[in-house]
Each structure stands twice: as structure tokens, then as C-alpha cells.
C-alpha atoms as a PDB file:
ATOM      1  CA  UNK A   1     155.079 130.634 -16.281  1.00  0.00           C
ATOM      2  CA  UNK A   2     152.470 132.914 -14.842  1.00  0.00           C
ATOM      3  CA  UNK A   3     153.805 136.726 -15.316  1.00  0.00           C
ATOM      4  CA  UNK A   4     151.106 138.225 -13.202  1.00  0.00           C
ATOM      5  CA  UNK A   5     149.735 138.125  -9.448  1.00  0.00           C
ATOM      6  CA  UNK A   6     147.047 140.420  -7.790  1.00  0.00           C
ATOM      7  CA  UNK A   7     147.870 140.668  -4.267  1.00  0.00           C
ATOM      8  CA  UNK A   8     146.223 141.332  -1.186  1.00  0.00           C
ATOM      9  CA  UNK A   9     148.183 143.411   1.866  1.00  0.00           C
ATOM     10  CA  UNK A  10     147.435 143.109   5.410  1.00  0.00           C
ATOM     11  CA  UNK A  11     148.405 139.246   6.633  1.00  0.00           C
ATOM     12  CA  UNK A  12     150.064 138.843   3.502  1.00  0.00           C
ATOM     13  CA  UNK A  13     153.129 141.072   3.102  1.00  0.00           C
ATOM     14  CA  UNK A  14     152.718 142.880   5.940  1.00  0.00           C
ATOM     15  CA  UNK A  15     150.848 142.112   9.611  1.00  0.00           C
ATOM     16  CA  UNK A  16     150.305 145.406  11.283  1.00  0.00           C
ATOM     17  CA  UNK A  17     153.041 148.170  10.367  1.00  0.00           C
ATOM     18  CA  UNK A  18     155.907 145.014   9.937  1.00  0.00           C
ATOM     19  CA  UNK A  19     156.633 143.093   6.727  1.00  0.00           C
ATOM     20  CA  UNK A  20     155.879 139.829   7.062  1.00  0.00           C
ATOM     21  CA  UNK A  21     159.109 137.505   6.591  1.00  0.00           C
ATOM     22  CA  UNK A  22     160.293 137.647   3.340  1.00  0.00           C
ATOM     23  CA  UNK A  23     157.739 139.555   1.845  1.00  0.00           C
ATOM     24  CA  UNK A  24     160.601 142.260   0.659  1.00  0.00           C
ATOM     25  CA  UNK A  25     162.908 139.605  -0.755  1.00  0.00           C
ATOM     26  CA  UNK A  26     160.051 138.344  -2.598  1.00  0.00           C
ATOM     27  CA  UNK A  27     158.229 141.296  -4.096  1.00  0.00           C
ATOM     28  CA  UNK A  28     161.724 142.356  -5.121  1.00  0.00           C
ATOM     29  CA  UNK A  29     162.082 139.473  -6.863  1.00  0.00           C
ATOM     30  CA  UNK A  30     158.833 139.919  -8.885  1.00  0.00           C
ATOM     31  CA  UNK A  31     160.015 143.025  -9.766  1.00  0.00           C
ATOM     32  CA  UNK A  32     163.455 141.965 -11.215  1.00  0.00           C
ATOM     33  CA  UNK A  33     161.848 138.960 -13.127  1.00  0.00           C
ATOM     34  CA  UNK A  34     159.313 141.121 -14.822  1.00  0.00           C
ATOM     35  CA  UNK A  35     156.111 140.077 -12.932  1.00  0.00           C
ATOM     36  CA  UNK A  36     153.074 142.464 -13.368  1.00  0.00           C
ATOM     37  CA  UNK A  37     151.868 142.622  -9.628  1.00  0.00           C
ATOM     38  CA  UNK A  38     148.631 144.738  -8.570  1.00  0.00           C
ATOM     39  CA  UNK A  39     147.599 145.093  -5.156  1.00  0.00           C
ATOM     40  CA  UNK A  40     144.162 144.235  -4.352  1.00  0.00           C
ATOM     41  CA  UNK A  41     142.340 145.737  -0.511  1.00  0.00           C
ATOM     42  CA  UNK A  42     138.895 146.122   0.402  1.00  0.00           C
ATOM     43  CA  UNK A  43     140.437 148.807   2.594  1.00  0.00           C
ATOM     44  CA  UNK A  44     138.108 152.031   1.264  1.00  0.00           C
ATOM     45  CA  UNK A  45     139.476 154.393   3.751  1.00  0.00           C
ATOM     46  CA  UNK A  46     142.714 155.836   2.486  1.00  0.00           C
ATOM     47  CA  UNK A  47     144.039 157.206  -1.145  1.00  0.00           C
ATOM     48  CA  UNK A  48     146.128 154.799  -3.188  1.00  0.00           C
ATOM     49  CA  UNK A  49     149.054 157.216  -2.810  1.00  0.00           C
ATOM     50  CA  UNK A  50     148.274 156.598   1.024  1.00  0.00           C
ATOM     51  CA  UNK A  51     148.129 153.007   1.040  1.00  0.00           C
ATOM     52  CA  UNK A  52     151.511 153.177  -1.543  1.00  0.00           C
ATOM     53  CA  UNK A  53     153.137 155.525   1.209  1.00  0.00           C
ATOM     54  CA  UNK A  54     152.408 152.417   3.916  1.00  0.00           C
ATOM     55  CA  UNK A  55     154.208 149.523   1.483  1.00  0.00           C
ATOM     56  CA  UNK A  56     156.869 152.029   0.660  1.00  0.00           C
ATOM     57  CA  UNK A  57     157.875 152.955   4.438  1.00  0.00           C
ATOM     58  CA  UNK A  58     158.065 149.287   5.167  1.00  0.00           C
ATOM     59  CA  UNK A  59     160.687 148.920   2.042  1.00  0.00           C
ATOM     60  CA  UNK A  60     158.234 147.214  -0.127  1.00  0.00           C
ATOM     61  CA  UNK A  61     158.385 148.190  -3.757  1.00  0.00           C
ATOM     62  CA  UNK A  62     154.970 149.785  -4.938  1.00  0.00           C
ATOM     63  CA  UNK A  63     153.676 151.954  -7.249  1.00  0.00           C
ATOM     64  CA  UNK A  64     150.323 154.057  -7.342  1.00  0.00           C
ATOM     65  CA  UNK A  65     149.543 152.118 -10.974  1.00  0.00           C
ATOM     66  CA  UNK A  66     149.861 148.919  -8.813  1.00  0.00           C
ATOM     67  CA  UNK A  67     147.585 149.893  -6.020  1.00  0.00           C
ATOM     68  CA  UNK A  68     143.772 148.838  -5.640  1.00  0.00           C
ATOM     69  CA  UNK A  69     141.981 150.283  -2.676  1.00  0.00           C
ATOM     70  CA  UNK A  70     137.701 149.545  -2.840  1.00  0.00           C
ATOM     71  CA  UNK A  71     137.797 153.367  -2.724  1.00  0.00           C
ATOM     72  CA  UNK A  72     139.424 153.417  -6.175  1.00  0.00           C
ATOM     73  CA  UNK A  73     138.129 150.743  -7.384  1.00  0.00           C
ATOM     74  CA  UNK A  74     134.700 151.597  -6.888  1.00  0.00           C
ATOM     75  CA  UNK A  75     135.817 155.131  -8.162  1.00  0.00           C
ATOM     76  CA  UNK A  76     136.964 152.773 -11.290  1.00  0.00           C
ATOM     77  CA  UNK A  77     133.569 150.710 -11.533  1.00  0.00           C
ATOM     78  CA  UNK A  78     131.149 154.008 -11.613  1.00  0.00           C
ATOM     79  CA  UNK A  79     133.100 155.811 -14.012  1.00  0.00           C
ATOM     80  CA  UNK A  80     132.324 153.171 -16.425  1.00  0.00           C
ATOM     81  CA  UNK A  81     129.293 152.249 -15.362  1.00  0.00           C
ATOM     82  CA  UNK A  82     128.006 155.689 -14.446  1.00  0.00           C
ATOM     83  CA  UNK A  83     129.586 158.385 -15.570  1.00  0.00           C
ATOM     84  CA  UNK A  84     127.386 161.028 -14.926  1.00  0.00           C
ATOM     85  CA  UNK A  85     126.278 159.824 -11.564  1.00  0.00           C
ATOM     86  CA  UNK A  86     125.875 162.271  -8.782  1.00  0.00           C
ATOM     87  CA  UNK A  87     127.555 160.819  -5.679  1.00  0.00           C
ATOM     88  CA  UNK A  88     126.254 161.087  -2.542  1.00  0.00           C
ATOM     89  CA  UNK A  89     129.088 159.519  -0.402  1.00  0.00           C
ATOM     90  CA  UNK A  90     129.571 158.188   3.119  1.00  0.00           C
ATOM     91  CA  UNK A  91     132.918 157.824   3.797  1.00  0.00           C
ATOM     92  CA  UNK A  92     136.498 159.646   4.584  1.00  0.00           C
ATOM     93  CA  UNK A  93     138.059 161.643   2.213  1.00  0.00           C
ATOM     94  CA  UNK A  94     140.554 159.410   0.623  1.00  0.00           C
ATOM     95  CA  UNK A  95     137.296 157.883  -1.123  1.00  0.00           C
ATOM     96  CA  UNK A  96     135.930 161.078  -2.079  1.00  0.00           C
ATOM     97  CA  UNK A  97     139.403 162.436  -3.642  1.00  0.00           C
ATOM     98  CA  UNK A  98     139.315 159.135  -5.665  1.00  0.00           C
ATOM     99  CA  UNK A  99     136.069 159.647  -7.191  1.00  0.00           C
ATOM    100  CA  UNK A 100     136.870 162.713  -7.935  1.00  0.00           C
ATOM    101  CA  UNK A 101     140.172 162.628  -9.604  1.00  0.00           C
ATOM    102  CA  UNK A 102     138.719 159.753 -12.078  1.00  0.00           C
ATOM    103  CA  UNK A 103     136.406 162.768 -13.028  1.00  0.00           C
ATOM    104  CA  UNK A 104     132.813 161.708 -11.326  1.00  0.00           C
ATOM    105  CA  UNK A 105     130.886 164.383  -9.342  1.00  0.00           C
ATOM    106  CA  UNK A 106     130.381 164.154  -5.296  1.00  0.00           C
ATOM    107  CA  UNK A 107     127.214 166.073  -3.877  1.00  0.00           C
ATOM    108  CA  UNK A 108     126.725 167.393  -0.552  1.00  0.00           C
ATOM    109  CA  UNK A 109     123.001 167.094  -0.313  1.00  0.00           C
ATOM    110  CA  UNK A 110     121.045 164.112  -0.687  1.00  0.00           C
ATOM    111  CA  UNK A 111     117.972 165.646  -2.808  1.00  0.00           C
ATOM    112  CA  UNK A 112     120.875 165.702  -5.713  1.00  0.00           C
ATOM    113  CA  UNK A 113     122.266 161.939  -5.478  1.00  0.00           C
ATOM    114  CA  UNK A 114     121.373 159.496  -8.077  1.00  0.00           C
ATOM    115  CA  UNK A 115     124.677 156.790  -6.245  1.00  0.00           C
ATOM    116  CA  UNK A 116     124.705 156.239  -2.493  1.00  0.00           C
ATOM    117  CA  UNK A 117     128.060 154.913  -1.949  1.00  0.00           C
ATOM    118  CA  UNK A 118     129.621 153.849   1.798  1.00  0.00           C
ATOM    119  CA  UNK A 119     132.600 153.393   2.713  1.00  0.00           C
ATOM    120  CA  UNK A 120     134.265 153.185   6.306  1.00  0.00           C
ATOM    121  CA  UNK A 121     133.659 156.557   7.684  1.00  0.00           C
ATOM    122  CA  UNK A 122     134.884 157.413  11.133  1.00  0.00           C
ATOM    123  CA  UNK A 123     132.742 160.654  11.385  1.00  0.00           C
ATOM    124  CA  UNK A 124     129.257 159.161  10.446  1.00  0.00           C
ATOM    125  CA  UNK A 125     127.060 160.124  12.279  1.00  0.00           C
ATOM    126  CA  UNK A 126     123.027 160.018  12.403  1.00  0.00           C
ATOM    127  CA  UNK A 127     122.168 162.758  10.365  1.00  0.00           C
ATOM    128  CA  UNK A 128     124.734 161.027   7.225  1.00  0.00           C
ATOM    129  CA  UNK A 129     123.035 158.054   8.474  1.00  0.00           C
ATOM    130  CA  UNK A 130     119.622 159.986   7.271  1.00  0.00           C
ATOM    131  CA  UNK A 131     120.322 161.698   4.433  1.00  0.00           C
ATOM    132  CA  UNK A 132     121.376 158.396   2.425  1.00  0.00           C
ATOM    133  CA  UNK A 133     118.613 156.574   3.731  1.00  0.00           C
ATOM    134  CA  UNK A 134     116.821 158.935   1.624  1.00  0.00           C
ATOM    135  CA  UNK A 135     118.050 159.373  -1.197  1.00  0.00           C
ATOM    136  CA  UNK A 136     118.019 155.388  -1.320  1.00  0.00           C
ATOM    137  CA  UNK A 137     114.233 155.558  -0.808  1.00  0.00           C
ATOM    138  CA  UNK A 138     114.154 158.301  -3.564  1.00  0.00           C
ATOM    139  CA  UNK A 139     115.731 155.921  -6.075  1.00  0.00           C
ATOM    140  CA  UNK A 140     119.291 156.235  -5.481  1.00  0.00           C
ATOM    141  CA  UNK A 141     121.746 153.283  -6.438  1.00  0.00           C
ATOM    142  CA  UNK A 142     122.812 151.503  -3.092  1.00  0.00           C
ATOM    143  CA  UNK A 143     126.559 150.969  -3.415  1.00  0.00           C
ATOM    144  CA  UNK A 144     128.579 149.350  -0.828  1.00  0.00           C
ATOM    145  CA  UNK A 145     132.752 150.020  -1.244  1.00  0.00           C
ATOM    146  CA  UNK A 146     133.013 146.225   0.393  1.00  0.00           C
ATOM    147  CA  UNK A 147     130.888 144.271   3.435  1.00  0.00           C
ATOM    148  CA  UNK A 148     134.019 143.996   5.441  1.00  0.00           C
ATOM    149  CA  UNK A 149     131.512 144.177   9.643  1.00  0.00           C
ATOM    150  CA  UNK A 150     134.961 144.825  11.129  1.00  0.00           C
ATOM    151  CA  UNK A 151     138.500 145.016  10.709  1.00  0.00           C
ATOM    152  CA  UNK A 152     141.331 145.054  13.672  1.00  0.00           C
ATOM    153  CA  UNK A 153     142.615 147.975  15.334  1.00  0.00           C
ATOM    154  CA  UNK A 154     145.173 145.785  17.226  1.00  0.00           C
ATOM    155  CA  UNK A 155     146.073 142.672  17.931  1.00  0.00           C
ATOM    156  CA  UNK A 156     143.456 141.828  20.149  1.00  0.00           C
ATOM    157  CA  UNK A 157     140.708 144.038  19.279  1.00  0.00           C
ATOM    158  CA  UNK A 158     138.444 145.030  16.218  1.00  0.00           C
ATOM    159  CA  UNK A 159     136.509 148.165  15.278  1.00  0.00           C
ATOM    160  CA  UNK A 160     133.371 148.318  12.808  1.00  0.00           C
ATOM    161  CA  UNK A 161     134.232 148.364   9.536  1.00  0.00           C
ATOM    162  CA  UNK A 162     132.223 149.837   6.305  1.00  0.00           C
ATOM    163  CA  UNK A 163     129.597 146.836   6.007  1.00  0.00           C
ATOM    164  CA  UNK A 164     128.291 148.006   9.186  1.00  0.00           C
ATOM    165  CA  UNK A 165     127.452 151.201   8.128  1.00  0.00           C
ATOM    166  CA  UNK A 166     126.171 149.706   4.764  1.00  0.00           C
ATOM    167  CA  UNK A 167     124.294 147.057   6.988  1.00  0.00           C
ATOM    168  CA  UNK A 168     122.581 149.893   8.781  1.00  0.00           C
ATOM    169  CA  UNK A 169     121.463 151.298   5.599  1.00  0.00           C
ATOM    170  CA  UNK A 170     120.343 148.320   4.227  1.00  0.00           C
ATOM    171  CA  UNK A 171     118.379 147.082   7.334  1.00  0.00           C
ATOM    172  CA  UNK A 172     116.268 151.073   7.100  1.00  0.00           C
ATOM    173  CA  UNK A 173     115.817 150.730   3.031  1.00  0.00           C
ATOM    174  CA  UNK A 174     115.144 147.524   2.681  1.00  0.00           C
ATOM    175  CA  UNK A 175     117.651 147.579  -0.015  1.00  0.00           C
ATOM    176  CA  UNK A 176     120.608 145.223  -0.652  1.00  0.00           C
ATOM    177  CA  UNK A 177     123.741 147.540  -2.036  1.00  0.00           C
ATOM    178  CA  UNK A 178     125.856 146.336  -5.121  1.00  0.00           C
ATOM    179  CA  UNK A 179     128.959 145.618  -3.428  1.00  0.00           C
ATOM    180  CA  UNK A 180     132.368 146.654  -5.380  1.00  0.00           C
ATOM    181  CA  UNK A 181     135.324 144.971  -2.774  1.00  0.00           C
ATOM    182  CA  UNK A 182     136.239 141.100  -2.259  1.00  0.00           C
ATOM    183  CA  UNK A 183     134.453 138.464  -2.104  1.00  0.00           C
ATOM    184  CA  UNK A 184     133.171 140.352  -5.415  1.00  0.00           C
ATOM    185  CA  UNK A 185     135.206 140.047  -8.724  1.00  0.00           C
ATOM    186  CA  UNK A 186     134.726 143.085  -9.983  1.00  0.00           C
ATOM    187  CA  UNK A 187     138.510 144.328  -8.574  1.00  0.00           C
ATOM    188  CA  UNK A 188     140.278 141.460 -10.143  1.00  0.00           C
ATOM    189  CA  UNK A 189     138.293 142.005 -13.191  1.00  0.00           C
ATOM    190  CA  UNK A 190     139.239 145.347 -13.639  1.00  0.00           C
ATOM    191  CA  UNK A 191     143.104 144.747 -13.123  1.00  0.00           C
ATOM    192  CA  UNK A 192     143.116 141.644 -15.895  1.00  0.00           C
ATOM    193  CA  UNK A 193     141.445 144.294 -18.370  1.00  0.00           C
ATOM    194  CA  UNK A 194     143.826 146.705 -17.328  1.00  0.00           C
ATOM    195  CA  UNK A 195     147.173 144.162 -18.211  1.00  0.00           C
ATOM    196  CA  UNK A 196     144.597 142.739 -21.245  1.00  0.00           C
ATOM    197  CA  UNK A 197     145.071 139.076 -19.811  1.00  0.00           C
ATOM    198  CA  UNK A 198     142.632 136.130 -18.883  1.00  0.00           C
ATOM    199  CA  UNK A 199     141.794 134.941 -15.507  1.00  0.00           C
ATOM    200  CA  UNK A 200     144.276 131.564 -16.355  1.00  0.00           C
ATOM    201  CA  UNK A 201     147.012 134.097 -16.649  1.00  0.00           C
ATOM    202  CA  UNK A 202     146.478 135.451 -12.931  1.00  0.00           C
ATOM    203  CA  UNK A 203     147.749 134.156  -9.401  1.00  0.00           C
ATOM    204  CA  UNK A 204     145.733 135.598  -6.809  1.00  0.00           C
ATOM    205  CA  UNK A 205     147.111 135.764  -2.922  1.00  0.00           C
ATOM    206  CA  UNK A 206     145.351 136.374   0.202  1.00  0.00           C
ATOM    207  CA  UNK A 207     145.183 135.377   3.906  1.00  0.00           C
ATOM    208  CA  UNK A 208     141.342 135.078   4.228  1.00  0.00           C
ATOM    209  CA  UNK A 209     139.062 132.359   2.283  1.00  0.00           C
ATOM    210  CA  UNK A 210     135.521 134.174   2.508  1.00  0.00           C
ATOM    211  CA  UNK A 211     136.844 137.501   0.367  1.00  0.00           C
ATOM    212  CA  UNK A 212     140.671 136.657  -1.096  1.00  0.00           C
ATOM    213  CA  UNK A 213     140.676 133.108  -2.071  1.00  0.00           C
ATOM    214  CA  UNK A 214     136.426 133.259  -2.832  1.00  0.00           C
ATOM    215  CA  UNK A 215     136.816 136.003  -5.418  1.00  0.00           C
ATOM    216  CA  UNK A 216     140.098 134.911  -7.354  1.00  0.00           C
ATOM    217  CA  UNK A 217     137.729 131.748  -7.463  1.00  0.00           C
ATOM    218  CA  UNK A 218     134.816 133.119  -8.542  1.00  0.00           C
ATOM    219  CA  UNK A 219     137.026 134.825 -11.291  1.00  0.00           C
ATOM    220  CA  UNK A 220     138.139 131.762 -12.208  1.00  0.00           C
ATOM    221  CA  UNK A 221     141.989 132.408 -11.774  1.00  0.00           C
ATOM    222  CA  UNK A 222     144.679 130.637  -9.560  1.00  0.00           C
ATOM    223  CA  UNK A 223     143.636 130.544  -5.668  1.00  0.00           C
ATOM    224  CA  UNK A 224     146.545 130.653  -3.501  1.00  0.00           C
ATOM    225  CA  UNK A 225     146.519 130.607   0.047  1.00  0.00           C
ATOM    226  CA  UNK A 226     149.160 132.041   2.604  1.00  0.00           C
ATOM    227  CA  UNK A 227     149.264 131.305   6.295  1.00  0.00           C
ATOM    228  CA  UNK A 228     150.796 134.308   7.176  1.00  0.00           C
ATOM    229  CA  UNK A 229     147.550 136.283   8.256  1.00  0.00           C
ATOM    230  CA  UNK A 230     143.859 135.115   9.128  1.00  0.00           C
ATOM    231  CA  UNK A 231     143.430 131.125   7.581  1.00  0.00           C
ATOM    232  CA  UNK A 232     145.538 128.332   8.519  1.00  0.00           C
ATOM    233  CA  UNK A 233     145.883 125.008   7.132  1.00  0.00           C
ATOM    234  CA  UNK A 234     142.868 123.257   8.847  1.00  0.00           C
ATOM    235  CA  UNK A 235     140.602 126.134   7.961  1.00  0.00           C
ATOM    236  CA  UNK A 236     141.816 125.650   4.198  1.00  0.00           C
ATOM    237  CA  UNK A 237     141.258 122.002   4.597  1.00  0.00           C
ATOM    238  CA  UNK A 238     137.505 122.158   5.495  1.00  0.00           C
ATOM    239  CA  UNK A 239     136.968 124.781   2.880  1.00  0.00           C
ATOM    240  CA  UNK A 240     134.650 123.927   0.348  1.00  0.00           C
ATOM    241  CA  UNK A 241     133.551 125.495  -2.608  1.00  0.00           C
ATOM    242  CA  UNK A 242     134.321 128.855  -3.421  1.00  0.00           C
ATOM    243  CA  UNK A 243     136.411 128.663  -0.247  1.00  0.00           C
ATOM    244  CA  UNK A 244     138.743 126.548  -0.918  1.00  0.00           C
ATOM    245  CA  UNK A 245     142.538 127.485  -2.488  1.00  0.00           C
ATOM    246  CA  UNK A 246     143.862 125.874  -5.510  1.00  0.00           C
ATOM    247  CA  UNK A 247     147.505 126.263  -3.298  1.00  0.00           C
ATOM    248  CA  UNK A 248     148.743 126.834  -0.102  1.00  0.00           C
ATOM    249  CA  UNK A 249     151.369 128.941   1.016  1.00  0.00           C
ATOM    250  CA  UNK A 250     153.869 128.539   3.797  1.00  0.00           C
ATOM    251  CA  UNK A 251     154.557 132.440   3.294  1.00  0.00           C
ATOM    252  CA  UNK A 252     155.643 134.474   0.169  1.00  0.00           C
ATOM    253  CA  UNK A 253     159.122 133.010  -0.524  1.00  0.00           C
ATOM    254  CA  UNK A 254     156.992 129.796  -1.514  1.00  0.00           C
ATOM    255  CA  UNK A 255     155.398 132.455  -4.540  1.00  0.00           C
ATOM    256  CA  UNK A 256     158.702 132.315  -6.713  1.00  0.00           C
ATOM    257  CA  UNK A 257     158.573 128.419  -7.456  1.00  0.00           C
ATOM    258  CA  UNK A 258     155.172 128.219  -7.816  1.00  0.00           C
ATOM    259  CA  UNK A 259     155.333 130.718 -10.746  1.00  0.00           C
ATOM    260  CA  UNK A 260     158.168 129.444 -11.941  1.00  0.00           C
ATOM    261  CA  UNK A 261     156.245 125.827 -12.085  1.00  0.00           C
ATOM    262  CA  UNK A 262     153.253 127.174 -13.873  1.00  0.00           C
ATOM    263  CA  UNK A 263     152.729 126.624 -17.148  1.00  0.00           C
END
């Protein structure tokens, strides 16, 4: 059976600040049995220990090795790529504590930035807005935490989200950003080469086909669907491509046998 699943959060074990039905019961369960499970957000706002602290108060088992926000991700991605880079960054300081606790350096002044990266930042502002255009123009790397326009702040309503701000930057430099966060693979890559297993070996879970089910596609392991947050059955049904899940989930408790059936 399939021992490991990357998993995304919001509309899939939780929908605002409430578990979603038997999402405790089943991450338990992957627990007990042994299951490797990573969590997988484009959210690029908040620390891991943050977004742990959020699982955690809702009774959902989590560790900080588990946890992958675009923040750390990205963090992950440069310090490979990059090393050396001087960082000038857009975005809150949960982003900017995880590039610096992977060891990478975060300038304040533009003339010194060989990476531009954005994230959601709730204090940017024109002059931010300035500064990176610049140092894009000077020959700074464009790098985009994840394209996410919006996200919602309720319910009912949404808010922009950091592919806004990197849109704005994009539509002064003329540059297109290398983007680190879903629909991109380069999250679910990093977690495989962090348990040393092949796409095949992975289950992938999300609520949404254009970033969750199009990059544990794109990676090439299992797609699954769960109708808990964003898609719903005749969205999933007139998916094509990319788009389109291997499985679809009722909700979590529907996880367990489908592991247990894989072979």
C-alpha cells in the first residue's frame, strides 16, 4: 500500500478555524499505521510553527518536519538553488524568519538584491512596490512564493492574495517570476526527496483542481480529489488534463481504504 500522502489544509482537513468531519479520526489513523504525511499550502504568510500551532489547536496531529508553507518552501528552493542570494523580500515576517533560519541573507535595500521574492504582504505599500520593481530591472531574479489573486477572508468574501502583488510587479517589469507554490511541483518534489521516494509512492490531496490536483499531476503521483472544500463532483467531471483527479473523495475517512487498496 501507499505509506505516504502530501496534504493540502484549508477545505481539506479543516474549512475556516473547524476540522472538517473526520479529518481528526483520519489523520490519527495515518499516524498509528505509520503513514509519512507532509502538509503542502501555498499559504506564504505565516511560519511553519504558525501554521503547526493552527492544526494543533484544532486537535489535528502535526509536526513542524511535516509542515510546507510556500514561505518555507521557497526558503527550501533558494537555499539550494541560491545560496548566496541576497533577498530582497516582499512579504510578512513569517517568510522572512524562514529564509533566514535555512541560513540565506534578507536585505533591506534594493541596490543590494540579486532575488526579488513576494509573498502576501499586508503592509505593501508603493514605495515596496518601487524598490523591487527595481531591482528586477537591475537584474534581480523575479520570484513569486505562489500566484494564488485571492484567498477568502470569510465565507462570503475574498481579499488579494500574493499573485496580485506579484502580478503588479510583473505587469511594471515586464518580467514573468519563477513561481515556487502549487500548481508548480517544485513543493511535492522537495518532500519525495526529503522521504527518498518516487512520485508512484505518493497520494496527493486537495480541494482545488487548478493548483492541488494539477501539480500532484504534473509530478506524476496519485491525484485525489476531496469535496470537502472548493471542487465538487461536476467540476471534477469536466476536468481535463492536468485538471482532472485520478480519485475522488467523499471526505477524508474515504483516504484509509484507498491506501489500503493501493498496491
Amino acid at each position: 500500500m501507499i505509506r505516504h500522502v502530501v496534504m493540502d489544509m484549508d477545505g481539506v482537513v479543516y474549512r475556516g478555524e473547524v476540522p472538517v468531519p473526520g479529518a481528526i479520526e483520519t489523520m490519527e489513523a495515518l499516524h498509528d499505521q505509520g503513514v509519512k504525511v507532509a502538509y503542502l499550502t501555498n499559504n506564504a504568510s505565516r511560519h511553519r510553527v504558525d501554521l503547526v500551532e493552527k492544526l494543533r489547536h484544532m486537535g489535528l496531529p502535526c509536526s513542524v518536519e511535516q509542515m510546507w508553507g510556500s514561505a518555507y518552501t521557497t526558503a527550501r528552493y533558494l537555499f539550494t538553488e541560491a545560496p548566496d542570494a541576497k533577498i530582497f523580500a516582499v512579504g510578512m515576517p513569517g517568510m522572512i524568519r524562514e529564509f533566514e533560519e535555512v541560513g540565506l541573507t534578507v536585505v533591506p535595500h534594493y541596490e543590494q538584491a540579486t532575488h526579488v521574492v513576494v509573498g502576501l504582504d499586508h503592509d505593501f505599500t508603493y514605495e515596496k512596490l518601487t524598490c523591487a520593481h527595481r531591482a528586477i530591472c537591475n537584474g534581480a531574479v523575479f520570484i513569486a512564493t505562489n500566484l494564488d489573486v485571492t484567498f477568502p477572508d470569510s465565507p462570503s468574501t475574498t481579499v488579494p492574495g500574493a499573485g496580485a502583488l506579484a502580478a503588479a510587479l510583473q505587469a511594471s517589469t515586464g518580467v514573468t517570476p519563477k513561481v515556487i507554490g502549487k500548481p508548480q511541483t517544485t513543493g511535492i518534489s522537495l518532500i519525495a526527496d526529503s522521504w527518498g521516494v518516487e512520485p508512484e509512492a505518493i497520494v496527493a490531496v486537495g480541494d482545488r483542481l487548478d493548483t492541488d490536483i494539477a501539480a500532484a499531476k504534473a509530478f506524476g503521483c496519485v491525484a485525489a480529489l476531496v469535496l470537502t472544500g472548493i471542487a465538487n463532483r461536476t467540476d471534477a467531471a469536466k476536468a481535463t488534463g492536468l485538471h482532472k483527479p485520478d480519485v475522488i473523495l467523499q471526505d477524508l475517512t474515504e483516504l484509509i481504504p484507498l491506501l489500503s487498496l493501493s498496491r
